[in-house]
N, C-alpha and C. Protein backbone atom coordinates (compact mmCIF):
# COMPACT_ATOMS: atom_id res chain seq x y z
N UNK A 1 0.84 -1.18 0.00
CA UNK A 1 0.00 0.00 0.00
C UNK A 1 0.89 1.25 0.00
N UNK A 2 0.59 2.56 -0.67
CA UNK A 2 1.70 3.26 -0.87
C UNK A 2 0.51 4.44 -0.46
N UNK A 3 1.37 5.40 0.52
CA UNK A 3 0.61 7.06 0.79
C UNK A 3 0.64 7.76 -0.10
N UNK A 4 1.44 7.56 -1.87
CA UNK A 4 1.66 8.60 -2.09
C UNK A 4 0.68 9.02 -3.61
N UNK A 5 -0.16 9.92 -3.13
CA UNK A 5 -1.19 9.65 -4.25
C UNK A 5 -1.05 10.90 -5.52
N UNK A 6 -0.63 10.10 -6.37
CA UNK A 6 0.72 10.99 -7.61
C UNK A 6 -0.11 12.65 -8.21
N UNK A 7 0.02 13.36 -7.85
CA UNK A 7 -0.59 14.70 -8.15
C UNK A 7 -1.08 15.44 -7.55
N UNK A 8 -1.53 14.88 -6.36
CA UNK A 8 -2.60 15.86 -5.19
C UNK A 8 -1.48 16.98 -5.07
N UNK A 9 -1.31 16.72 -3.20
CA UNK A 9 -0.49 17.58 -2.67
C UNK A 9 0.77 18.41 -3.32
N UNK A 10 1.03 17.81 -4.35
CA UNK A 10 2.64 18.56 -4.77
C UNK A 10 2.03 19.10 -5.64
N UNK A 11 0.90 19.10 -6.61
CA UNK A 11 0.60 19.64 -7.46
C UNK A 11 -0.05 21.30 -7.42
N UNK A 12 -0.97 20.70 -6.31
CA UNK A 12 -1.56 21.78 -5.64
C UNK A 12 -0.50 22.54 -5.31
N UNK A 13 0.57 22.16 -4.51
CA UNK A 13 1.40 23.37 -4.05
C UNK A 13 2.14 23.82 -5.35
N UNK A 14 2.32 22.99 -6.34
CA UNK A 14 3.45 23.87 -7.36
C UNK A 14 2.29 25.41 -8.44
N UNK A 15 1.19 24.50 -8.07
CA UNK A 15 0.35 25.50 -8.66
C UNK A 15 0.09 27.04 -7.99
N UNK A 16 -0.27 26.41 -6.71
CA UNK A 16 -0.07 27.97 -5.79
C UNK A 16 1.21 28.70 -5.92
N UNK A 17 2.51 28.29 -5.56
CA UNK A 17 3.86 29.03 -6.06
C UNK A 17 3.42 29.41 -7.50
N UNK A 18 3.16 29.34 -8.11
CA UNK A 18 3.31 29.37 -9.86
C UNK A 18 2.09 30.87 -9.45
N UNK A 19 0.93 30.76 -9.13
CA UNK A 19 0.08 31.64 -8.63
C UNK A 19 1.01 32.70 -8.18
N UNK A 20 1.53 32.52 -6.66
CA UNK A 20 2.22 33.59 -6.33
C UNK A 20 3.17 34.63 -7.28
N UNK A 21 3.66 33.85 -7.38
CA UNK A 21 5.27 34.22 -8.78
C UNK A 21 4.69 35.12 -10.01
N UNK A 22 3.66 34.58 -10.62
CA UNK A 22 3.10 35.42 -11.80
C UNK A 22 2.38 36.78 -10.52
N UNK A 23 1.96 36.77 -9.54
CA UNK A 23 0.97 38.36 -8.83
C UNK A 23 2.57 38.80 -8.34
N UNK A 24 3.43 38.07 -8.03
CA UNK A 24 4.66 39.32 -7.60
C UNK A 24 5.68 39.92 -9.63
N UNK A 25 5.47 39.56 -9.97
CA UNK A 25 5.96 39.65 -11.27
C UNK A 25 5.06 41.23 -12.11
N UNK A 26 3.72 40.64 -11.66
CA UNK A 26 2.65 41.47 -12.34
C UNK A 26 2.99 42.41 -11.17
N UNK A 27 2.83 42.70 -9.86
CA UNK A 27 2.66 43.53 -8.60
C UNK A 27 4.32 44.70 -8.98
N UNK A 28 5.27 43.78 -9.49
CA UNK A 28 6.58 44.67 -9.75
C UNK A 28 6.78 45.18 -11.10
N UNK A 29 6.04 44.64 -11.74
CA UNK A 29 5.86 45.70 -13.67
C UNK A 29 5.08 46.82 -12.93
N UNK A 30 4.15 46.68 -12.55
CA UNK A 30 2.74 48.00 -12.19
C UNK A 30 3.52 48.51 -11.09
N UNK A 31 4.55 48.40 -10.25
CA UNK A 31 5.03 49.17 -9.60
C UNK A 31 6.33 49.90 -9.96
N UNK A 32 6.45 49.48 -10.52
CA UNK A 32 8.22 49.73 -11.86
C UNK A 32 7.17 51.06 -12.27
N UNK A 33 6.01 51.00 -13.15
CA UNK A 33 5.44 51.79 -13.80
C UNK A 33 4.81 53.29 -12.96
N UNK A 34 4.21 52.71 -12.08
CA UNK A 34 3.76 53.62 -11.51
C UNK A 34 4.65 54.51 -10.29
N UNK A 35 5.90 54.26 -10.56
CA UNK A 35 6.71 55.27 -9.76
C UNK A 35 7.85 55.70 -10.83
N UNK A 36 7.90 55.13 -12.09
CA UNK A 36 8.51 55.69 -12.69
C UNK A 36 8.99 57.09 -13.04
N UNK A 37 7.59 57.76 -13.06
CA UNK A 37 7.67 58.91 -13.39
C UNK A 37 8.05 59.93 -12.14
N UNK A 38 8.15 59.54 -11.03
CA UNK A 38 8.70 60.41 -9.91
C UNK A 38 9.97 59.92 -9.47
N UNK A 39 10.48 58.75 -9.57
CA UNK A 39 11.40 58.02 -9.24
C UNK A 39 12.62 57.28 -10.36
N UNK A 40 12.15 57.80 -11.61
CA UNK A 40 13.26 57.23 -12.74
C UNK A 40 14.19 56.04 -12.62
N UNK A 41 15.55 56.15 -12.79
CA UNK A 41 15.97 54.88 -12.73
C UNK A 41 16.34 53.88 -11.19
N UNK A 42 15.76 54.33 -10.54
CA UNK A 42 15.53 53.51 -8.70
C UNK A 42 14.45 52.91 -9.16
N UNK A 43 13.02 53.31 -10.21
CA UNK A 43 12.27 53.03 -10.30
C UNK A 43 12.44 51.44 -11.16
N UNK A 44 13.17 51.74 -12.19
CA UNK A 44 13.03 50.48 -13.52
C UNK A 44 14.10 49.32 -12.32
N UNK A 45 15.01 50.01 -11.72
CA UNK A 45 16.51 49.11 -11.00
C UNK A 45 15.52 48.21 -10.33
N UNK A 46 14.74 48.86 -9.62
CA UNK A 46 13.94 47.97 -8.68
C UNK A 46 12.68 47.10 -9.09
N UNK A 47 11.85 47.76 -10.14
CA UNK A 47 11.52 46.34 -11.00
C UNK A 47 11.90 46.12 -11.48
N UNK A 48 13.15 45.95 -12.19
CA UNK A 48 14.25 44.96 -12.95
C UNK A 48 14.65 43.91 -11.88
N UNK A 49 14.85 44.20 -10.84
CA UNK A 49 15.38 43.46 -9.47
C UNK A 49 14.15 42.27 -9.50
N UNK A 50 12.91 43.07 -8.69
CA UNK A 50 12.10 42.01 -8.68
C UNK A 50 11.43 41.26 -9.63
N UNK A 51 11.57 41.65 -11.05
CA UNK A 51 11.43 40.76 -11.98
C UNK A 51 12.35 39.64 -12.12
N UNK A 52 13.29 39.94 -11.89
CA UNK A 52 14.28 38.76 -11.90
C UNK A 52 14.12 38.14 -11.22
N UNK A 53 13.85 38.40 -9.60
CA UNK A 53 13.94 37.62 -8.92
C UNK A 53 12.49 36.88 -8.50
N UNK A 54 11.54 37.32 -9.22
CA UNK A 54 10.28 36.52 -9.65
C UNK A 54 10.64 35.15 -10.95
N UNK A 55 11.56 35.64 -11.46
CA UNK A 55 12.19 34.39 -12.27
C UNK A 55 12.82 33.53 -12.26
N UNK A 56 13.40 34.00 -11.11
CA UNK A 56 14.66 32.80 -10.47
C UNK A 56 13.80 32.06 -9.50
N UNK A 57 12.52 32.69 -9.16
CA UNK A 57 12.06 31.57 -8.01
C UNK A 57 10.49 30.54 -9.15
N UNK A 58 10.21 31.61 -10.23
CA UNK A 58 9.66 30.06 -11.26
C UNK A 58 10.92 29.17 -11.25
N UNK A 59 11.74 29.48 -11.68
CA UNK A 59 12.49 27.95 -12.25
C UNK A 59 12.78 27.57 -11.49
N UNK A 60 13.14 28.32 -9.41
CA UNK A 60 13.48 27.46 -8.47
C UNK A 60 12.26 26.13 -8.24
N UNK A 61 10.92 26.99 -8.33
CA UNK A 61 9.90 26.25 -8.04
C UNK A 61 9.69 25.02 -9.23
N UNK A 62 9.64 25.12 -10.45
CA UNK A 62 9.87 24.00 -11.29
C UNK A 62 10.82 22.77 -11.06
N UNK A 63 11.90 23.37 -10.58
CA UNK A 63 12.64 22.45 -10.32
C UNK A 63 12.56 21.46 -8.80
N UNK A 64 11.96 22.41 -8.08
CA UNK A 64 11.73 22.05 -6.31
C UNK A 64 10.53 20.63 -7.15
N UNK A 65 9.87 21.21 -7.48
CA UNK A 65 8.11 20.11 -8.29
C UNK A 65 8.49 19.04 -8.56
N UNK A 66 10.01 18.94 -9.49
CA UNK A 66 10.29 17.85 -9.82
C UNK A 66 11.04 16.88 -9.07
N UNK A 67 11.56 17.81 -8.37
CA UNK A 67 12.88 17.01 -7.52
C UNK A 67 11.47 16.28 -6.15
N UNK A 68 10.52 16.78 -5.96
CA UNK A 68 9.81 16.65 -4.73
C UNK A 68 8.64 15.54 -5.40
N UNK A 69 8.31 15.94 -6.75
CA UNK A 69 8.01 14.47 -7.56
C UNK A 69 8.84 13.39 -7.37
N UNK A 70 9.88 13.09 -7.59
CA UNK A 70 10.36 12.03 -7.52
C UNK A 70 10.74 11.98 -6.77
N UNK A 71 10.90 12.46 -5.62
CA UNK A 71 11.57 12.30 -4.32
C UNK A 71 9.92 11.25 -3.57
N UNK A 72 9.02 11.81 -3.76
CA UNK A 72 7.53 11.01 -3.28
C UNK A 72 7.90 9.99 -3.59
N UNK A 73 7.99 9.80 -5.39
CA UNK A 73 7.64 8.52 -6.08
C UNK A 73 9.10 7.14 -5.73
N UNK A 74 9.98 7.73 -5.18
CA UNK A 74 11.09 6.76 -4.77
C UNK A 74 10.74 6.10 -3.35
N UNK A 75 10.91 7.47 -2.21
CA UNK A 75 10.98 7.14 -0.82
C UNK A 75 9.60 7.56 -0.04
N UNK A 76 8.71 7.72 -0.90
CA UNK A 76 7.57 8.43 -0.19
C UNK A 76 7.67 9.47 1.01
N UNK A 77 8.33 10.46 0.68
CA UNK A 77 8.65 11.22 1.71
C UNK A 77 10.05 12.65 1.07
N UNK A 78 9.81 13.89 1.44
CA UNK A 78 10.19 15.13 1.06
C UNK A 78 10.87 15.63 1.33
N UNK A 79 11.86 15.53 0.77
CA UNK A 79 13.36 16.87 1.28
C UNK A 79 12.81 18.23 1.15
N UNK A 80 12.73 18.99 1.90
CA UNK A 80 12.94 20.46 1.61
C UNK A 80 14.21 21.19 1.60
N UNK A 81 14.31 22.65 1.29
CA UNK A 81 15.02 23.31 1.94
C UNK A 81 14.38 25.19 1.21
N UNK A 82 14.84 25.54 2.46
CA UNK A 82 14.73 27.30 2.35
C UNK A 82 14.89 27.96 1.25
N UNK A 83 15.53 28.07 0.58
CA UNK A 83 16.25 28.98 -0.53
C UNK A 83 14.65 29.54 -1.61
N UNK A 84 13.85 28.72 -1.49
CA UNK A 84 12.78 29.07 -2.60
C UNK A 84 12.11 30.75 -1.63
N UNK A 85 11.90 30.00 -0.32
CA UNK A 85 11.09 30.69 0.97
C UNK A 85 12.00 32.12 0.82
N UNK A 86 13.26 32.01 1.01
CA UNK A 86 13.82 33.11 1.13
C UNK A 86 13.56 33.98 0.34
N UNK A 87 14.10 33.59 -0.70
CA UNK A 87 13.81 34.48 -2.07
C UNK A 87 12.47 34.73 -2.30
N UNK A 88 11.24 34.78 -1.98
CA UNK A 88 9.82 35.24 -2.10
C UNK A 88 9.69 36.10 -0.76
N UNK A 89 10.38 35.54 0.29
CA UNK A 89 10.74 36.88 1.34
C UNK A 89 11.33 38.06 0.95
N UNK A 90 12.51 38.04 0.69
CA UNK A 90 13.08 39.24 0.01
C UNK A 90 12.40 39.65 -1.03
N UNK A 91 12.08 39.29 -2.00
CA UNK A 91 11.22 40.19 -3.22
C UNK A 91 9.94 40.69 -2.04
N UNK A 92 9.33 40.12 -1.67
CA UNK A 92 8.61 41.10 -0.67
C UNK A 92 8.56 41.89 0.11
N UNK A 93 9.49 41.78 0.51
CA UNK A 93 9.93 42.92 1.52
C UNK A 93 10.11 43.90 0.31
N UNK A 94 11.14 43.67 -0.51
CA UNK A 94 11.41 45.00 -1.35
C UNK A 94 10.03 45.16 -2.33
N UNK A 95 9.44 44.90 -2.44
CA UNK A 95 8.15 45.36 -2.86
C UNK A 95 7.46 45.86 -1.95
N UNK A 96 7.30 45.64 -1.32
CA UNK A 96 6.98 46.82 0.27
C UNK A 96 7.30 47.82 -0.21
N UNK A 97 9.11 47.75 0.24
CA UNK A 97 9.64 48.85 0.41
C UNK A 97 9.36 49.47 -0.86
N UNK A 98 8.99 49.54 -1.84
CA UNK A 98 8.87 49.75 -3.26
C UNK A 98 7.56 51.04 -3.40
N UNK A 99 6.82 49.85 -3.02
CA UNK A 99 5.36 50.80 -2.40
C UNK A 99 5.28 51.80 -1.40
N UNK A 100 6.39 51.48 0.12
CA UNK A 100 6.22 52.40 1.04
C UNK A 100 6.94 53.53 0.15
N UNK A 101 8.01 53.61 -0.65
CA UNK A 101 8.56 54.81 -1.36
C UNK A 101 7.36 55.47 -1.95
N UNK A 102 6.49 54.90 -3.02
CA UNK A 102 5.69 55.46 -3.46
C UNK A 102 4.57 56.48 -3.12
N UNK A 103 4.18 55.75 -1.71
CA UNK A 103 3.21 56.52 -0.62
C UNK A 103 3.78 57.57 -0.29
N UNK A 104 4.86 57.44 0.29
CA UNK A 104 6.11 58.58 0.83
C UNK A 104 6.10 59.95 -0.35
N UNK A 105 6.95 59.64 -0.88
CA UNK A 105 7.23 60.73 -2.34
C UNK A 105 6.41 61.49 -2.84
């Protein structure tokens, strides 16, 4: 008998990350934009920043999906580690801070 029932849980979660990643991506173009014009190039640096780093955490998360796919389908059971968590921390925070500039100015 095996717990591991192939698509639920990991799927669901790669879908929610994938969710998140595209609203911080979209949240840092419309904020790139809308401070542009008072804030010039701090403005594009910093959605250039968090665009990227909305990109580095799709392909972290693609790759976490697969490695956590087959990690189920071998040992029934999940390695994690931080590095995805972090990096959606930091782009948030600086999207904060992105926005608190905007309010400010």
């Amino acid at each position: 008998m095996t717990f591991y029932d192939e698509g639920l849980q990991p799927e669901r979660t790669f879908l929610s990350w994938k969710r998140t990643l595209l609203l911080l991506a979209v949240a840092s173009a419309v904020g790139a934009r809308l401070t542009f014009e008072q804030n010039g190039l701090v403005a594009l640096v910093g959605g250039a920043a968090l665009l990227a780093a909305a990109s580095l955490s799709y392909i972290l998360v693609n790759r976490r999906y697969a490695a956590h796919s087959k990690s189920l389908k071998a040992t029934q059971s999940i390695n994690t580690g931080g590095t995805l968590m972090a990096l959606v921390a930091f782009s948030m925070i600086l999207l904060s801070l992105f926005a608190l500039w905007f309010l400010v100015s």
